[in-house]
C-alpha atoms as a PDB file:
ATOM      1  CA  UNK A   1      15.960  10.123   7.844  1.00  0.00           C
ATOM      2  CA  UNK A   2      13.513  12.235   5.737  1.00  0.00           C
ATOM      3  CA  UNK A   3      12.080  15.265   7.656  1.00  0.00           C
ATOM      4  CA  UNK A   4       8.696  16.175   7.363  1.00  0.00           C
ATOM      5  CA  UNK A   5       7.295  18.771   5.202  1.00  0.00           C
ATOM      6  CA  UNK A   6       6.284  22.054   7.237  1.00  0.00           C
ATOM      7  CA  UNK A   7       2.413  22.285   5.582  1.00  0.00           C
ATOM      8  CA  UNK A   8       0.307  24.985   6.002  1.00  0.00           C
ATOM      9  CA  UNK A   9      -3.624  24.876   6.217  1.00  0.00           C
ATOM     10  CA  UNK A  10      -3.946  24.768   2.662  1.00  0.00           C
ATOM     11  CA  UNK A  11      -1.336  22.493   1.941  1.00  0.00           C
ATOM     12  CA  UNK A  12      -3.330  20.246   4.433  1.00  0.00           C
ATOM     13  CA  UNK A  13      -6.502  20.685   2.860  1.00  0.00           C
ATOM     14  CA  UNK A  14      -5.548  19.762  -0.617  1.00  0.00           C
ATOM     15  CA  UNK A  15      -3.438  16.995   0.267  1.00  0.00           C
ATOM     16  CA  UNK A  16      -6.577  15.768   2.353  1.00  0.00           C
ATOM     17  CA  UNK A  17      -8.883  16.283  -1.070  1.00  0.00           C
ATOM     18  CA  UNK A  18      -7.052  14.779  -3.162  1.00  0.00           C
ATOM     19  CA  UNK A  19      -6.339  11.972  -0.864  1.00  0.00           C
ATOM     20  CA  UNK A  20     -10.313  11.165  -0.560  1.00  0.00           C
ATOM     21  CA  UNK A  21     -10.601  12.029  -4.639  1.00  0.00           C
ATOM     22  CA  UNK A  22      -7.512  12.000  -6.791  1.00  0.00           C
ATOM     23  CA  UNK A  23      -9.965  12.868  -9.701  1.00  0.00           C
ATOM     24  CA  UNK A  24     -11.222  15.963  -8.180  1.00  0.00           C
ATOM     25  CA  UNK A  25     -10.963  18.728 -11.180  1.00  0.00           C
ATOM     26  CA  UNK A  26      -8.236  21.615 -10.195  1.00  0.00           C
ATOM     27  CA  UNK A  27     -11.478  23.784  -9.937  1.00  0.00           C
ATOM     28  CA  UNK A  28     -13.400  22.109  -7.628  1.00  0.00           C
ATOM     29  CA  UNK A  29      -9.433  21.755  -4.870  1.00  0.00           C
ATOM     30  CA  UNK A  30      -9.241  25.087  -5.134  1.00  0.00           C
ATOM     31  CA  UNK A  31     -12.621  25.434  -4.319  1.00  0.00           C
ATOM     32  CA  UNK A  32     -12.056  23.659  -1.067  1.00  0.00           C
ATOM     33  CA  UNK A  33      -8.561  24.976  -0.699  1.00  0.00           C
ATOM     34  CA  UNK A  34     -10.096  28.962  -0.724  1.00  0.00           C
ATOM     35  CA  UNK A  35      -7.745  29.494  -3.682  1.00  0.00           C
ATOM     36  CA  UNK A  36      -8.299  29.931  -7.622  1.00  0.00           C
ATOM     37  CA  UNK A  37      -7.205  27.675  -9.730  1.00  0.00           C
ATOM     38  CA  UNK A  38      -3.616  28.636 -10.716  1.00  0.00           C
ATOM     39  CA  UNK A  39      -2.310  29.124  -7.245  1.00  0.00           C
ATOM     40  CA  UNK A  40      -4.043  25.375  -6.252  1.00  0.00           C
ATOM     41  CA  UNK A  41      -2.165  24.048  -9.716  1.00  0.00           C
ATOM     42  CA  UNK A  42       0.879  25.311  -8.290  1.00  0.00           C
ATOM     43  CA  UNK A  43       0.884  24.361  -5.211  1.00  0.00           C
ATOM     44  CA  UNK A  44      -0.198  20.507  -5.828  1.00  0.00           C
ATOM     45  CA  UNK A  45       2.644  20.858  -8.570  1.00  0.00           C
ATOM     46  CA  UNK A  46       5.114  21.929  -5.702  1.00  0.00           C
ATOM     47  CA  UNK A  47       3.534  18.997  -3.091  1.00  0.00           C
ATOM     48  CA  UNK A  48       4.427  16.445  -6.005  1.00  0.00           C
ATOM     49  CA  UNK A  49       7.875  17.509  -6.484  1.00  0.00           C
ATOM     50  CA  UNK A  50       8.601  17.641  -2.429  1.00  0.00           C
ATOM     51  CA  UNK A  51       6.829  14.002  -2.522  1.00  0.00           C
ATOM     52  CA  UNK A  52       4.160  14.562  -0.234  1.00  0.00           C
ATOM     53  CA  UNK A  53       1.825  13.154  -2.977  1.00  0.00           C
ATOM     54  CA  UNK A  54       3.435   9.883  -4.663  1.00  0.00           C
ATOM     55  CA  UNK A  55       1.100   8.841  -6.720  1.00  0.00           C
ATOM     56  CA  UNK A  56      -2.456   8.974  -8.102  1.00  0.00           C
ATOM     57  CA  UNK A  57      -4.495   5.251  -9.014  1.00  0.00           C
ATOM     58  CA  UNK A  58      -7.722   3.765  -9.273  1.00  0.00           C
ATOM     59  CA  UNK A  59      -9.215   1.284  -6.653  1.00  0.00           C
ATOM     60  CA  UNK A  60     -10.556  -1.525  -7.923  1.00  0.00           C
ATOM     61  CA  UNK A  61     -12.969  -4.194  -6.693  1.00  0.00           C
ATOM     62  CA  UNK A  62     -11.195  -7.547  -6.001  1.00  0.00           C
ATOM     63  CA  UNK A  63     -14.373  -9.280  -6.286  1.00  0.00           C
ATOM     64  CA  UNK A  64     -15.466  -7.437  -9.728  1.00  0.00           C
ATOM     65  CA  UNK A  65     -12.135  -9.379 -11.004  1.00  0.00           C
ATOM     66  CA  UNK A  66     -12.391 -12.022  -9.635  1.00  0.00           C
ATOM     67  CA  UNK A  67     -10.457 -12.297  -6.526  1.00  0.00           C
ATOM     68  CA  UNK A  68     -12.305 -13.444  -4.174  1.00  0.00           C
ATOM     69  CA  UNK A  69     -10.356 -14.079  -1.254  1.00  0.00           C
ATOM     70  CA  UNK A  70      -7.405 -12.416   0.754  1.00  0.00           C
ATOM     71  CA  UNK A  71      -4.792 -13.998   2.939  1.00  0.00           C
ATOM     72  CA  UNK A  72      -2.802 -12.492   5.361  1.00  0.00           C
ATOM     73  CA  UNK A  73       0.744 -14.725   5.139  1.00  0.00           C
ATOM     74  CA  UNK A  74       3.423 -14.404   8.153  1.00  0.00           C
ATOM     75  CA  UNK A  75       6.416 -15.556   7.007  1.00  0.00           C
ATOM     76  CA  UNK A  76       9.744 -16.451   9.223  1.00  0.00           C
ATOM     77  CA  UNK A  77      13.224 -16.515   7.430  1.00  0.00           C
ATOM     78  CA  UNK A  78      16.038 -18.548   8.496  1.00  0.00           C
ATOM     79  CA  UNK A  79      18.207 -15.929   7.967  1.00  0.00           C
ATOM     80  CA  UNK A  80      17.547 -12.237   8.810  1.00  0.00           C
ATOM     81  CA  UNK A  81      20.989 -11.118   6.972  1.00  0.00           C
ATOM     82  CA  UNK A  82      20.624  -8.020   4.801  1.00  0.00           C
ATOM     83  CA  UNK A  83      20.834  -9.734   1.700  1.00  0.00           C
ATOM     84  CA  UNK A  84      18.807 -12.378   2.491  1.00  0.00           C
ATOM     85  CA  UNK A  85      16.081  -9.884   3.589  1.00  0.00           C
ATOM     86  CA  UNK A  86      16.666  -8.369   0.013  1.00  0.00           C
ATOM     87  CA  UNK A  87      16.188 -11.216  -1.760  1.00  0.00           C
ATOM     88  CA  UNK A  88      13.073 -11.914  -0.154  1.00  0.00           C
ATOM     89  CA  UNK A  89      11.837  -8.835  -0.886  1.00  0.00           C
ATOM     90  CA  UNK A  90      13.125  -9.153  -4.971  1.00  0.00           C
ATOM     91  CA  UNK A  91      11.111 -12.458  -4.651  1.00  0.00           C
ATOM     92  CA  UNK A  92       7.613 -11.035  -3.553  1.00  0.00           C
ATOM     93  CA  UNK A  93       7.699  -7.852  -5.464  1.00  0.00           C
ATOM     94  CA  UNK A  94       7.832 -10.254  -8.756  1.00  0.00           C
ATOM     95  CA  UNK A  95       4.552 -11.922  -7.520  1.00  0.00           C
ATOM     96  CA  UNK A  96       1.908  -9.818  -8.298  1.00  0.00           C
ATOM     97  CA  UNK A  97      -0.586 -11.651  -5.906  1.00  0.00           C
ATOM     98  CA  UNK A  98       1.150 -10.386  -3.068  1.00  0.00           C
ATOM     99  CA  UNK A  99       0.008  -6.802  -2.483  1.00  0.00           C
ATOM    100  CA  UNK A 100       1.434  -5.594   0.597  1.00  0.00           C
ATOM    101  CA  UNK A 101       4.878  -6.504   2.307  1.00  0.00           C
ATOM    102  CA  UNK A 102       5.473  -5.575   5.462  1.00  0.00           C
ATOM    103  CA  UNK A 103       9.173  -6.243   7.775  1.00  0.00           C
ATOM    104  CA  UNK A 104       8.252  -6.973  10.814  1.00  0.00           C
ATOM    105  CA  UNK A 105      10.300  -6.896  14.256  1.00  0.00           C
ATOM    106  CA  UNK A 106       9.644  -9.971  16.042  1.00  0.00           C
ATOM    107  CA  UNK A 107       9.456 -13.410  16.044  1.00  0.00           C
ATOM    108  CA  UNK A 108       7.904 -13.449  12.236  1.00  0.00           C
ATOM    109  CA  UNK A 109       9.892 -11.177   9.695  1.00  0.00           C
ATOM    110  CA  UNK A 110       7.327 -10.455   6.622  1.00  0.00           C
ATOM    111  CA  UNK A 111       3.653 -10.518   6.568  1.00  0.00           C
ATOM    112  CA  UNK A 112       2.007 -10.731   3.312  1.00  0.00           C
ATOM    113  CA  UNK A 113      -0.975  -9.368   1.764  1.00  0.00           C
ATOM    114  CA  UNK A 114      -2.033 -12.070  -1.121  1.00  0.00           C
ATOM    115  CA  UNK A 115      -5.065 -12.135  -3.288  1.00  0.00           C
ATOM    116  CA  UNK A 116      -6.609 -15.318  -5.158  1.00  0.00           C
ATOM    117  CA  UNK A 117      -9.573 -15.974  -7.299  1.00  0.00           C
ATOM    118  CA  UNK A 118     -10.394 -18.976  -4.544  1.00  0.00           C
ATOM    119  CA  UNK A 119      -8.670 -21.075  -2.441  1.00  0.00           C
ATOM    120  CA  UNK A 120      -7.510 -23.825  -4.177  1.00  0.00           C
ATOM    121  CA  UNK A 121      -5.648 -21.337  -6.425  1.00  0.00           C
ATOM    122  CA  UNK A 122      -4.343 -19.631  -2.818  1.00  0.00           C
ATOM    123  CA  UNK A 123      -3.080 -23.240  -2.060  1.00  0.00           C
ATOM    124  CA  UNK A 124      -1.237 -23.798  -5.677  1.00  0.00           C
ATOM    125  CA  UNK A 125       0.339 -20.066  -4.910  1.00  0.00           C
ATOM    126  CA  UNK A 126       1.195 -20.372  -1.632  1.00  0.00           C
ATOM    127  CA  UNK A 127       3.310 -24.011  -2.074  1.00  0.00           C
ATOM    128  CA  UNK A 128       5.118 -23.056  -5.560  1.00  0.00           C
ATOM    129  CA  UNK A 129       6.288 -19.377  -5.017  1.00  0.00           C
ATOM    130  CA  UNK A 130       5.800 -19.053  -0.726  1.00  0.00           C
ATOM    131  CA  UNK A 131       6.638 -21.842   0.862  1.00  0.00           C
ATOM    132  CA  UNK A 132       9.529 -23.170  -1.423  1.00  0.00           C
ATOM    133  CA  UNK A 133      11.255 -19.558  -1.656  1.00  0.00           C
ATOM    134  CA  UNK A 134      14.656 -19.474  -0.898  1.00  0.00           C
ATOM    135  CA  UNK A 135      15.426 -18.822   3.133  1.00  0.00           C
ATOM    136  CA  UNK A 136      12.208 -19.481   4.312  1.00  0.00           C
ATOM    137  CA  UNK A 137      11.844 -21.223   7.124  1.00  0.00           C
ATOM    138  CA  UNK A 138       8.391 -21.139   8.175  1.00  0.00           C
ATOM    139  CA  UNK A 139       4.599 -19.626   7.354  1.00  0.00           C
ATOM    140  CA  UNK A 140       1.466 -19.414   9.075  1.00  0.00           C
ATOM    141  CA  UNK A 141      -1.544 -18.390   6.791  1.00  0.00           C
ATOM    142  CA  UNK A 142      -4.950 -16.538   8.220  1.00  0.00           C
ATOM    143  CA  UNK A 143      -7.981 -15.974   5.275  1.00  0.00           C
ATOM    144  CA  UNK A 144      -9.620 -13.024   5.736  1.00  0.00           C
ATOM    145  CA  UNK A 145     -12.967 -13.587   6.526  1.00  0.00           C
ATOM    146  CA  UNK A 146     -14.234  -9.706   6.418  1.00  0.00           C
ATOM    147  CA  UNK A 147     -12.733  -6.701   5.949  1.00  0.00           C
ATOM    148  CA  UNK A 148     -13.838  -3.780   9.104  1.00  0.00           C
ATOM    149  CA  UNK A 149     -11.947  -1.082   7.996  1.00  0.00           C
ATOM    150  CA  UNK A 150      -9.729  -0.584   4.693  1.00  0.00           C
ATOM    151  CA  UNK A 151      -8.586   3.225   4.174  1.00  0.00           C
ATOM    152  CA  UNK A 152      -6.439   4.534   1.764  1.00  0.00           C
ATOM    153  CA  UNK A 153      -3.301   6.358   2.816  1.00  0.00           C
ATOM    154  CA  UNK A 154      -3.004   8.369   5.745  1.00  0.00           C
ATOM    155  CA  UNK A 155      -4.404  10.869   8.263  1.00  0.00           C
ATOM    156  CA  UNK A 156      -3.987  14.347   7.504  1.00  0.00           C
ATOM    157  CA  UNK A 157      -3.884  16.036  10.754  1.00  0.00           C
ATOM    158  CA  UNK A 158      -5.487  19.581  11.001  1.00  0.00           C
ATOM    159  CA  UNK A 159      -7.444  19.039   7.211  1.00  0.00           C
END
């Protein structure tokens, strides 16, 4: 199990930032961290390496490219043995479509995050590379209608 970091108020801060704006210049964190710029370098630098920042990326608009609907998949397994768990996960993580992949405890075992330009492309998706994967046994689909709430990452508690 990995422990968590022991963060300070600037740590927090910076983390937080960069969260909301991974383009933010070094000048303008360490403006909001109370630092110059060399210490703020450093100490992103040093949050990188401990992996309390993973990654940086750009979110883009499904519906600027085209994809313009999401499905939520549940998906039950007939077999929950390790191996066939990881070969379900090999399976989606070669699909691009599917965005997010989620284990679940319960009666379903994976629900999917999938993306399609419309729904007759969903449909073509969902029975050559969903339905027909190896050990499934069962899935329910749900289309999202509207999307209430969608934030990035997670909360930074005392930022």
């Amino acid at each position: 199990m990995v422990r968590p970091l022991s963060l300070d108020q600037i740590d927090r801060t910076i983390l937080a930032a960069l969260q909301d704006d991974g383009r933010m210049t070094n000048v303008e964190l360490a403006r909001r961290a109370g630092l110059t710029a060399p210490p703020c370098l450093r100490r992103v630098r040093g949050l990188e390496e401990a992996g309390a920042i993973e990654s940086y990326h750009a979110k883009l608009s499904s519906t600027a490219l085209g994809y313009g609907i999401t499905v939520l998949a549940m998906v039950s397994l007939r077999s929950q043995a390790e191996t066939d768990l990881k070969a379900f996960e090999a399976h989606v993580d070669a699909l691009p479509e599917i965005r997010e992949c989620y284990m679940l405890n319960g009666e379903i075992d994976f629900i999917l995050k999938i993306v399609a330009h419309d729904l007759q492309t969903f449909q073509t998706f969902l029975t050559s590379h969903i339905t027909t994967a190896p050990n499934v046994a069962g899935v329910k689909t749900s289309l999202v209608i509207r999307t209430a709430k969608a934030l990035p990452g997670i909360p930074v508690d005392g930022a």
